[in-house]
PDB file of N, CA and C in Angstrom:
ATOM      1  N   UNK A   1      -3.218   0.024 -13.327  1.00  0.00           N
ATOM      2  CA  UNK A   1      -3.473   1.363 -12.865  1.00  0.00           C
ATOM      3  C   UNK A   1      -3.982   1.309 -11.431  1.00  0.00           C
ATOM      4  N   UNK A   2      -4.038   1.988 -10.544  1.00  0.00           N
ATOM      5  CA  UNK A   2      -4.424   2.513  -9.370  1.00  0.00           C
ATOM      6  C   UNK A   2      -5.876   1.848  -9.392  1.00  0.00           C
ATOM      7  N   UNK A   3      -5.997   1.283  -8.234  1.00  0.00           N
ATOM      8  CA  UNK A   3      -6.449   0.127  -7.323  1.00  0.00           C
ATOM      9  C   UNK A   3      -6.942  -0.929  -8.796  1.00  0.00           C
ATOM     10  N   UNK A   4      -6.339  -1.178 -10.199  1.00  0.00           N
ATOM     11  CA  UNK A   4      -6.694  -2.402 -10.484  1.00  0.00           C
ATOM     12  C   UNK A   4      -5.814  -3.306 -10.508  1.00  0.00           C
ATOM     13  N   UNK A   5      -4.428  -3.034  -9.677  1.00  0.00           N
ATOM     14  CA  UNK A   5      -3.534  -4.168  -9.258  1.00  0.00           C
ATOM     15  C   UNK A   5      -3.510  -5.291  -8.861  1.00  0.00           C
ATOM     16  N   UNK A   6      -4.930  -5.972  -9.358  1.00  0.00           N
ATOM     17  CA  UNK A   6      -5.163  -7.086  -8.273  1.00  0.00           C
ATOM     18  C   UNK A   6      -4.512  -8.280  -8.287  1.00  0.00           C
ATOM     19  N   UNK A   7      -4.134  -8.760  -9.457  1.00  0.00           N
ATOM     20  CA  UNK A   7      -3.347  -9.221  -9.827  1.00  0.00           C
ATOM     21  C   UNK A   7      -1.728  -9.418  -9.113  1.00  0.00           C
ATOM     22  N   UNK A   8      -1.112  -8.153  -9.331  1.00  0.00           N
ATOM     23  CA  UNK A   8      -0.124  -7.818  -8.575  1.00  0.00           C
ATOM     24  C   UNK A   8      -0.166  -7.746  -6.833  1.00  0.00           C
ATOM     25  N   UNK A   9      -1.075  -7.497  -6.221  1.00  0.00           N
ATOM     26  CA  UNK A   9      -1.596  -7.668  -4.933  1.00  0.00           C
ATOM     27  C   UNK A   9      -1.367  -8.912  -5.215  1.00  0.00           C
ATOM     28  N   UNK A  10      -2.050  -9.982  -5.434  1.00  0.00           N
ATOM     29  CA  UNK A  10      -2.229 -11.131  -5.270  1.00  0.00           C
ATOM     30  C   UNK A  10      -0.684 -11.877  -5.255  1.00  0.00           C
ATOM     31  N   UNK A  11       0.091 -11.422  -5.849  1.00  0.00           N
ATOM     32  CA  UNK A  11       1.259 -12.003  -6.571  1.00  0.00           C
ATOM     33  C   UNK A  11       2.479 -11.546  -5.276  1.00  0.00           C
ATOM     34  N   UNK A  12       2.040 -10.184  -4.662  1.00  0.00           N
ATOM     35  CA  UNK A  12       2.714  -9.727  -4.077  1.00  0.00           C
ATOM     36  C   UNK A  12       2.832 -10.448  -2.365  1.00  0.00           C
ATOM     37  N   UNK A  13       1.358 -10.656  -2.253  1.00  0.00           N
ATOM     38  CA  UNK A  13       0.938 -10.961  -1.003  1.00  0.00           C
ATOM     39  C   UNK A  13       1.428 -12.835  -0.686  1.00  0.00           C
ATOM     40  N   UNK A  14       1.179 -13.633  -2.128  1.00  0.00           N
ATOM     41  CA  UNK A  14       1.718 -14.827  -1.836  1.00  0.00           C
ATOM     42  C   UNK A  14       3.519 -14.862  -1.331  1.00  0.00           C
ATOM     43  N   UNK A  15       4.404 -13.560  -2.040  1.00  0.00           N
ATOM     44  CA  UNK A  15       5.340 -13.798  -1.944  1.00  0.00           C
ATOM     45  C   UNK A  15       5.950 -13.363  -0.580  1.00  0.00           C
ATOM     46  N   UNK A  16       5.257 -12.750   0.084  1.00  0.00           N
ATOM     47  CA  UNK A  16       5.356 -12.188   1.228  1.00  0.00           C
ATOM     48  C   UNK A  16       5.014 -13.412   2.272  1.00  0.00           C
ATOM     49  N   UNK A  17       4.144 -13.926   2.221  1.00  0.00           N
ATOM     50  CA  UNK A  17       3.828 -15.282   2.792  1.00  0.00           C
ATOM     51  C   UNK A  17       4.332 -16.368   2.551  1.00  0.00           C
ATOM     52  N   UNK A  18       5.403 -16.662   1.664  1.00  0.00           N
ATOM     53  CA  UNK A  18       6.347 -17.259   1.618  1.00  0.00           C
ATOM     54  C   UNK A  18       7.546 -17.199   2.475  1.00  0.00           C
ATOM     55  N   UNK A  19       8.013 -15.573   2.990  1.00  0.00           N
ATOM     56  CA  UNK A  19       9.298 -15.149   3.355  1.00  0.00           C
ATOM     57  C   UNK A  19       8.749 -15.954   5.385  1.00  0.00           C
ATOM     58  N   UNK A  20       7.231 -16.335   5.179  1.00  0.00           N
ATOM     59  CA  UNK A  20       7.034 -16.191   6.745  1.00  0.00           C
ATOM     60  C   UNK A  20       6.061 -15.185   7.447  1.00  0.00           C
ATOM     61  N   UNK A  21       6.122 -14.315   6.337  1.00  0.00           N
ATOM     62  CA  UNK A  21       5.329 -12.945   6.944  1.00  0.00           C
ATOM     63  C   UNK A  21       4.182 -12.913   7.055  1.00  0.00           C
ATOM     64  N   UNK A  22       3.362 -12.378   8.274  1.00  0.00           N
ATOM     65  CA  UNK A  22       1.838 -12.281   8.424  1.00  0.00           C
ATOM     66  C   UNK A  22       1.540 -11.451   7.533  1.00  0.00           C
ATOM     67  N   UNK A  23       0.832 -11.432   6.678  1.00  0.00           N
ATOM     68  CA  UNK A  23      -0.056 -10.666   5.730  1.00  0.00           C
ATOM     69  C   UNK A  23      -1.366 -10.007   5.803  1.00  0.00           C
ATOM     70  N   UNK A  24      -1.613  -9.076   5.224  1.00  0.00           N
ATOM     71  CA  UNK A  24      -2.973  -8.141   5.193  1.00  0.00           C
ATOM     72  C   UNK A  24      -3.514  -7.769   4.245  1.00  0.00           C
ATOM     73  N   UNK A  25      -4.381  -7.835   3.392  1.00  0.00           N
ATOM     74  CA  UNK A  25      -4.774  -7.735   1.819  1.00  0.00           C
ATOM     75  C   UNK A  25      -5.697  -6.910   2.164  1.00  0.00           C
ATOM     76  N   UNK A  26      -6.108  -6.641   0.799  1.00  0.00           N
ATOM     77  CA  UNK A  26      -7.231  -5.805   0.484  1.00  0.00           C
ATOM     78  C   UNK A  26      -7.745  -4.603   1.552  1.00  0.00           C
ATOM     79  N   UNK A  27      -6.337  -3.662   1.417  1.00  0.00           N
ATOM     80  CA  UNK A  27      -6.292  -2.175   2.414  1.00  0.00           C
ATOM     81  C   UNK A  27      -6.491  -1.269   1.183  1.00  0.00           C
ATOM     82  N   UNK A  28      -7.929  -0.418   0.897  1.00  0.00           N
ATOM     83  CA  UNK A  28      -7.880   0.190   0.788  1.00  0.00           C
ATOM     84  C   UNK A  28      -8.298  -0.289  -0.979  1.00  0.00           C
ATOM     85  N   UNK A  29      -8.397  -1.473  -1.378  1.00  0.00           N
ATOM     86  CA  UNK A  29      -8.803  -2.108  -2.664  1.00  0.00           C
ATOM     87  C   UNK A  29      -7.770  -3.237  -2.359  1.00  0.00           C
ATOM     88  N   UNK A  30      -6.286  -2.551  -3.527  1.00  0.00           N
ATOM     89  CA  UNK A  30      -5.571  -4.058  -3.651  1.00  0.00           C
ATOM     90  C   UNK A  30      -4.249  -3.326  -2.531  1.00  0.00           C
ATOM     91  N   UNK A  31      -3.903  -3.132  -1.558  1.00  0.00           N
ATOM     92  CA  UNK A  31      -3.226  -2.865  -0.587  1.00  0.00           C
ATOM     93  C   UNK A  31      -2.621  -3.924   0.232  1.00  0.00           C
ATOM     94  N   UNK A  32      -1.683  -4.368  -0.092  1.00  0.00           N
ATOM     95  CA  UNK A  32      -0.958  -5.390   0.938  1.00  0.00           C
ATOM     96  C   UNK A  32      -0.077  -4.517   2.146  1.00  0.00           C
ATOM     97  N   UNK A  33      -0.110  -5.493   3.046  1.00  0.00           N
ATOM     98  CA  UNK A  33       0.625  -5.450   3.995  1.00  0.00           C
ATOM     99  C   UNK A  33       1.195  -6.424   4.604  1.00  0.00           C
ATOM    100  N   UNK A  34       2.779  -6.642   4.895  1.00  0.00           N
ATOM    101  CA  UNK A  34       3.262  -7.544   5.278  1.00  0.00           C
ATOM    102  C   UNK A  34       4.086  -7.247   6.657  1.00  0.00           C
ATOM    103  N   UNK A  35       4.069  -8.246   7.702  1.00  0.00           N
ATOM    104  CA  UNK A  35       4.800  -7.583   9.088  1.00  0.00           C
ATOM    105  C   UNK A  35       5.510  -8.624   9.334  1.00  0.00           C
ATOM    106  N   UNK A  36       6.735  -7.946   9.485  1.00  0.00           N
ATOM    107  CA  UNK A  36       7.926  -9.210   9.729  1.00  0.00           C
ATOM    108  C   UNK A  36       8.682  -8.979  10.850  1.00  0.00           C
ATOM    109  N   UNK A  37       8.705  -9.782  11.586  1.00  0.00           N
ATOM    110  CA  UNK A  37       8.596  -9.471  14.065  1.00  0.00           C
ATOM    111  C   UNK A  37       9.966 -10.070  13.840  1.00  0.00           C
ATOM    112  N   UNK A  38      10.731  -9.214  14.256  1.00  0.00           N
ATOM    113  CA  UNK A  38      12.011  -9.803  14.994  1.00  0.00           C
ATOM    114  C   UNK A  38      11.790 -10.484  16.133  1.00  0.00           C
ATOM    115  N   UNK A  39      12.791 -11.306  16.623  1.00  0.00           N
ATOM    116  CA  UNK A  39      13.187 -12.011  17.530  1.00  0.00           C
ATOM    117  C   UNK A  39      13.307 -11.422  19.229  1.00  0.00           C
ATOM    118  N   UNK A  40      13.707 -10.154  18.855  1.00  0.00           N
ATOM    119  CA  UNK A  40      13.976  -9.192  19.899  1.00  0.00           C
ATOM    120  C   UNK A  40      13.374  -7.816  20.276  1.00  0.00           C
ATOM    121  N   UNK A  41      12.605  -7.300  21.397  1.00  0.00           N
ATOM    122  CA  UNK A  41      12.507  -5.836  21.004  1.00  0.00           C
ATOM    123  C   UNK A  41      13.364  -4.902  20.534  1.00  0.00           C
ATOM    124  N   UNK A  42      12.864  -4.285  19.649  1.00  0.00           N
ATOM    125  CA  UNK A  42      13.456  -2.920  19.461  1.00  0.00           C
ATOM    126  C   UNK A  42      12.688  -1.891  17.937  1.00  0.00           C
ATOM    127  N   UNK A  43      13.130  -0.871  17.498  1.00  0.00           N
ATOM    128  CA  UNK A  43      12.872  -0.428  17.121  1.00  0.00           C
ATOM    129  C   UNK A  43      11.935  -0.950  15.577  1.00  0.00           C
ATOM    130  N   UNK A  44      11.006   0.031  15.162  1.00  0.00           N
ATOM    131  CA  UNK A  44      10.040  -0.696  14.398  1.00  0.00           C
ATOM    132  C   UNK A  44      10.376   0.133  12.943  1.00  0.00           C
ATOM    133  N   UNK A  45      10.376  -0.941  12.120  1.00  0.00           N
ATOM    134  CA  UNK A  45      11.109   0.004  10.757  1.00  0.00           C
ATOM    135  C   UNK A  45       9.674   0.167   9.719  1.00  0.00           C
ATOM    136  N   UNK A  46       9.806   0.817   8.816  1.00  0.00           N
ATOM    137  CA  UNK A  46       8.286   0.299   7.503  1.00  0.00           C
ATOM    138  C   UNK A  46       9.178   1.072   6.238  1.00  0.00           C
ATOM    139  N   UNK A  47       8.831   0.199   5.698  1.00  0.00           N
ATOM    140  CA  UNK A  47       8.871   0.531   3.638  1.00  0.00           C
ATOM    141  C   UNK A  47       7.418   0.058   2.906  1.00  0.00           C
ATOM    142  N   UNK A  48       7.245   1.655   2.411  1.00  0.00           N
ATOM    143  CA  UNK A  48       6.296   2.109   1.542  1.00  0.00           C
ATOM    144  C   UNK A  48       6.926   1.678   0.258  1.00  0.00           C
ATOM    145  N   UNK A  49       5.907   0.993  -0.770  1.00  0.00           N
ATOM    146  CA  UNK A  49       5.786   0.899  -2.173  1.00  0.00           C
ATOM    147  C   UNK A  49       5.038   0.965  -2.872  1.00  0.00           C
ATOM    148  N   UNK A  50       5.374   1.641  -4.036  1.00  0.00           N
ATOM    149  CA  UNK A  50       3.401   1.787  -4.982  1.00  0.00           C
ATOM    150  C   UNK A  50       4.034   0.975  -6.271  1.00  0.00           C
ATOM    151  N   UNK A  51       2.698   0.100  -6.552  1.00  0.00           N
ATOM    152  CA  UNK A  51       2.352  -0.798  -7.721  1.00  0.00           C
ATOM    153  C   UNK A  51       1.993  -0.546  -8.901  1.00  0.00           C
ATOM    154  N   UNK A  52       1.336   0.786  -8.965  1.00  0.00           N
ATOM    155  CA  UNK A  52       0.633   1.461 -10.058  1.00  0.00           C
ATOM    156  C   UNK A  52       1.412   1.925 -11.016  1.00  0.00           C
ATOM    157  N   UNK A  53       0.196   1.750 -11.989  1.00  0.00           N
ATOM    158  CA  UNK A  53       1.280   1.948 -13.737  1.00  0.00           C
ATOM    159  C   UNK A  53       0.520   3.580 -14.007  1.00  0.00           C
ATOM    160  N   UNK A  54       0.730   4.034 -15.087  1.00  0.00           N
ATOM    161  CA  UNK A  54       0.020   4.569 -16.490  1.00  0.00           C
ATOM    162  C   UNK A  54      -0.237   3.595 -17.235  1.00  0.00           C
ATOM    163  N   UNK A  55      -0.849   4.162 -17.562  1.00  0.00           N
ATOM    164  CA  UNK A  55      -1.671   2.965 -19.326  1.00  0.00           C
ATOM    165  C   UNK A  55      -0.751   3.800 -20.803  1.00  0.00           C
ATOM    166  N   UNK A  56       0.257   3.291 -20.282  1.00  0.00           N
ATOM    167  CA  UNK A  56       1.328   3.479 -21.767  1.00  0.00           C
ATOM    168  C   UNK A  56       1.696   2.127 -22.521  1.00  0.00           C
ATOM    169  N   UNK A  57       2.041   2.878 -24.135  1.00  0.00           N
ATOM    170  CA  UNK A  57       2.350   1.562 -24.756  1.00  0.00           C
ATOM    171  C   UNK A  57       3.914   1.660 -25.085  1.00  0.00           C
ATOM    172  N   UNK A  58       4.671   0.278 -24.703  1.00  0.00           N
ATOM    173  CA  UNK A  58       5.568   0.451 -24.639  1.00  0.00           C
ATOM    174  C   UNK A  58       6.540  -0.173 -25.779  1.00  0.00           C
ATOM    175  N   UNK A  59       7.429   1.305 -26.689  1.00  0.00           N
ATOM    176  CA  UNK A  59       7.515   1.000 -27.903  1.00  0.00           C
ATOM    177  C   UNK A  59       9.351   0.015 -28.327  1.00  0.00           C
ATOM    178  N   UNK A  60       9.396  -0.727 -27.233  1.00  0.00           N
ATOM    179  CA  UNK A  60      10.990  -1.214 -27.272  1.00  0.00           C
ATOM    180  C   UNK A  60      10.500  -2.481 -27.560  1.00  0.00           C
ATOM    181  N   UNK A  61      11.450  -3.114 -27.803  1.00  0.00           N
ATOM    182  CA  UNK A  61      11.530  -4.570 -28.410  1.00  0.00           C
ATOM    183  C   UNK A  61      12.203  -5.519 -27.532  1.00  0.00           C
ATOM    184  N   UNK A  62      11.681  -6.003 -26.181  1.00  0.00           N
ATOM    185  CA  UNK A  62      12.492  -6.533 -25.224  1.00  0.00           C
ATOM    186  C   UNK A  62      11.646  -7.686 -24.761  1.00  0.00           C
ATOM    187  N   UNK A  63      12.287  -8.726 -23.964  1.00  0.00           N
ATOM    188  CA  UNK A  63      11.385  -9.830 -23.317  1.00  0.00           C
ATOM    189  C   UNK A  63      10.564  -9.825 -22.673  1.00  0.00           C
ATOM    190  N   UNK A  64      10.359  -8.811 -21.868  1.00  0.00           N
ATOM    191  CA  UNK A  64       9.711  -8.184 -20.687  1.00  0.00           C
ATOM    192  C   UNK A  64       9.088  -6.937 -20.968  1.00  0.00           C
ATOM    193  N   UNK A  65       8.622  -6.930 -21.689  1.00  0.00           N
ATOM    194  CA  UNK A  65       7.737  -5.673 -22.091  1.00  0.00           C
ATOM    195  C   UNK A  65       6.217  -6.098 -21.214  1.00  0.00           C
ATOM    196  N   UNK A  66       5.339  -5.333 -21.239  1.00  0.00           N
ATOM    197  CA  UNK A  66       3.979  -5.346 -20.676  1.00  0.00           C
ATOM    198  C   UNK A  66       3.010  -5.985 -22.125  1.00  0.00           C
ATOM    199  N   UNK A  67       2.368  -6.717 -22.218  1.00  0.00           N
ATOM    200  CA  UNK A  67       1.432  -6.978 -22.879  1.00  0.00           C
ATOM    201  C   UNK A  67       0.308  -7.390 -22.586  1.00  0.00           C
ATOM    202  N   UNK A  68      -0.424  -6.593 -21.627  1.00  0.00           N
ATOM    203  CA  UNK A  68      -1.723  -6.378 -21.161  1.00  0.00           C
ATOM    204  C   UNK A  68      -2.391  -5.214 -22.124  1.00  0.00           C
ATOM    205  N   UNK A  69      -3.867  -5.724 -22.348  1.00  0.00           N
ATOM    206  CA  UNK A  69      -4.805  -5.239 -22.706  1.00  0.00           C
ATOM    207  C   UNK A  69      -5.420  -4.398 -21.450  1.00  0.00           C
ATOM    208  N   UNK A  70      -5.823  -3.027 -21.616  1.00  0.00           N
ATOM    209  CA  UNK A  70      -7.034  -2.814 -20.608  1.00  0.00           C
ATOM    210  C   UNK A  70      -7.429  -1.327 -20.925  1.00  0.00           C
ATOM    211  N   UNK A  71      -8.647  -1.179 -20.156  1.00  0.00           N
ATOM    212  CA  UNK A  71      -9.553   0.223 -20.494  1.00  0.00           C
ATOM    213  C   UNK A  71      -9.331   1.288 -19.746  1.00  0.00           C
ATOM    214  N   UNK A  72      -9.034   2.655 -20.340  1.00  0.00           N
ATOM    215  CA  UNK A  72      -8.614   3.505 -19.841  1.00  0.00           C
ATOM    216  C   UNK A  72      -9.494   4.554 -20.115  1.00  0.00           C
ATOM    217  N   UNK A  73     -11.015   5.185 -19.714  1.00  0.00           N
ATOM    218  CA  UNK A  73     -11.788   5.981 -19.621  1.00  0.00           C
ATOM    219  C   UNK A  73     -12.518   5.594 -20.829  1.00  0.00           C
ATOM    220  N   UNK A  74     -12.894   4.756 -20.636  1.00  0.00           N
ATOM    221  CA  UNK A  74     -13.858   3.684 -21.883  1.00  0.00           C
ATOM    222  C   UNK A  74     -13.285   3.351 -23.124  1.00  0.00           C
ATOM    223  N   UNK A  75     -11.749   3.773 -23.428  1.00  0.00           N
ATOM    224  CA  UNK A  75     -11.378   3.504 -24.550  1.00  0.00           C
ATOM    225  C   UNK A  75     -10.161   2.273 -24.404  1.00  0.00           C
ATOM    226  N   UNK A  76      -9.908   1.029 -25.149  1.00  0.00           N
ATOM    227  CA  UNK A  76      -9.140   0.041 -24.808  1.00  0.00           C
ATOM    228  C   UNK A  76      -8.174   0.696 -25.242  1.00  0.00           C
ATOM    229  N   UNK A  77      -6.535   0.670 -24.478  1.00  0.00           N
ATOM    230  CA  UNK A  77      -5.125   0.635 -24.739  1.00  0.00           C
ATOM    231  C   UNK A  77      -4.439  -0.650 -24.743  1.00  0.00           C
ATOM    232  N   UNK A  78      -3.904  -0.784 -25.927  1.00  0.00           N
ATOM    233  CA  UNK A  78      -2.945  -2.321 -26.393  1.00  0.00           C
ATOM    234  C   UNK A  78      -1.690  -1.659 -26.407  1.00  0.00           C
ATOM    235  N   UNK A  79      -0.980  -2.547 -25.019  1.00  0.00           N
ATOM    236  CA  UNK A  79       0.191  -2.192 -25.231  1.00  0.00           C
ATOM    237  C   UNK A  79       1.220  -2.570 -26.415  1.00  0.00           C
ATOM    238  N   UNK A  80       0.801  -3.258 -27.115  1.00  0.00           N
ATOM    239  CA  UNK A  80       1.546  -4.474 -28.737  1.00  0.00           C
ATOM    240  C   UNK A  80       1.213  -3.337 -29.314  1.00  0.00           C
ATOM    241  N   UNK A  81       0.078  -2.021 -29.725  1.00  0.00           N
ATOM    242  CA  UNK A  81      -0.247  -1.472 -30.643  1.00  0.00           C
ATOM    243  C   UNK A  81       0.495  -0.159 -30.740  1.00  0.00           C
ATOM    244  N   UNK A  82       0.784   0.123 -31.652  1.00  0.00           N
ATOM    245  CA  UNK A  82       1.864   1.843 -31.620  1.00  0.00           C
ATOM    246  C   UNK A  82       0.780   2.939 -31.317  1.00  0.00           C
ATOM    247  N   UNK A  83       1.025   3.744 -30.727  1.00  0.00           N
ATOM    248  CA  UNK A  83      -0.086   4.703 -30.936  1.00  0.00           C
ATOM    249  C   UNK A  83       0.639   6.287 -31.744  1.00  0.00           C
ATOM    250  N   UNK A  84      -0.557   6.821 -32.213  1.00  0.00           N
ATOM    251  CA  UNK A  84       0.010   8.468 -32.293  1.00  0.00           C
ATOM    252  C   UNK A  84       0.628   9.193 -32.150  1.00  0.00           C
TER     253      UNK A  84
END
């Protein structure tokens, strides 16, 4: 959920620093930023992305489902658990 991505920040920011790119963490909580300099002047481009979930449980049967535990206004949501 919104700024507890840290995880994903973290995950995001190594991969960005892999490609070469100067990096910037922790804008704003878990906020990356990555800047990638051409060779040449000219025009300056940017792409915006958001990381953030809902705290839903997700009821499909696939490899890649979410199976994180976590607290959502003091009450725990399991994503493995069916709800209501």
């Amino acid at each position: 959920m919104s700024n507890r991505e840290t995880r994903t920040a973290a995950v995001v920011a190594k991969h960005l620093k892999s490609l070469g790119m100067q990096v910037e963490t922790d804008i704003r909580h878990t906020g990356v930023v990555g800047f990638l300099k051409g060779a040449k002047p000219g025009p300056t481009v940017m792409l915006r992305a958001d990381m953030d979930a809902l705290p839903v449980t997700e009821k499909v049967d696939v490899p890649f489902k979410s199976t994180i535990v976590t607290k959502y206004m003091g009450e725990s949501i399991d994503e493995n658990q069916p709800t209501e």
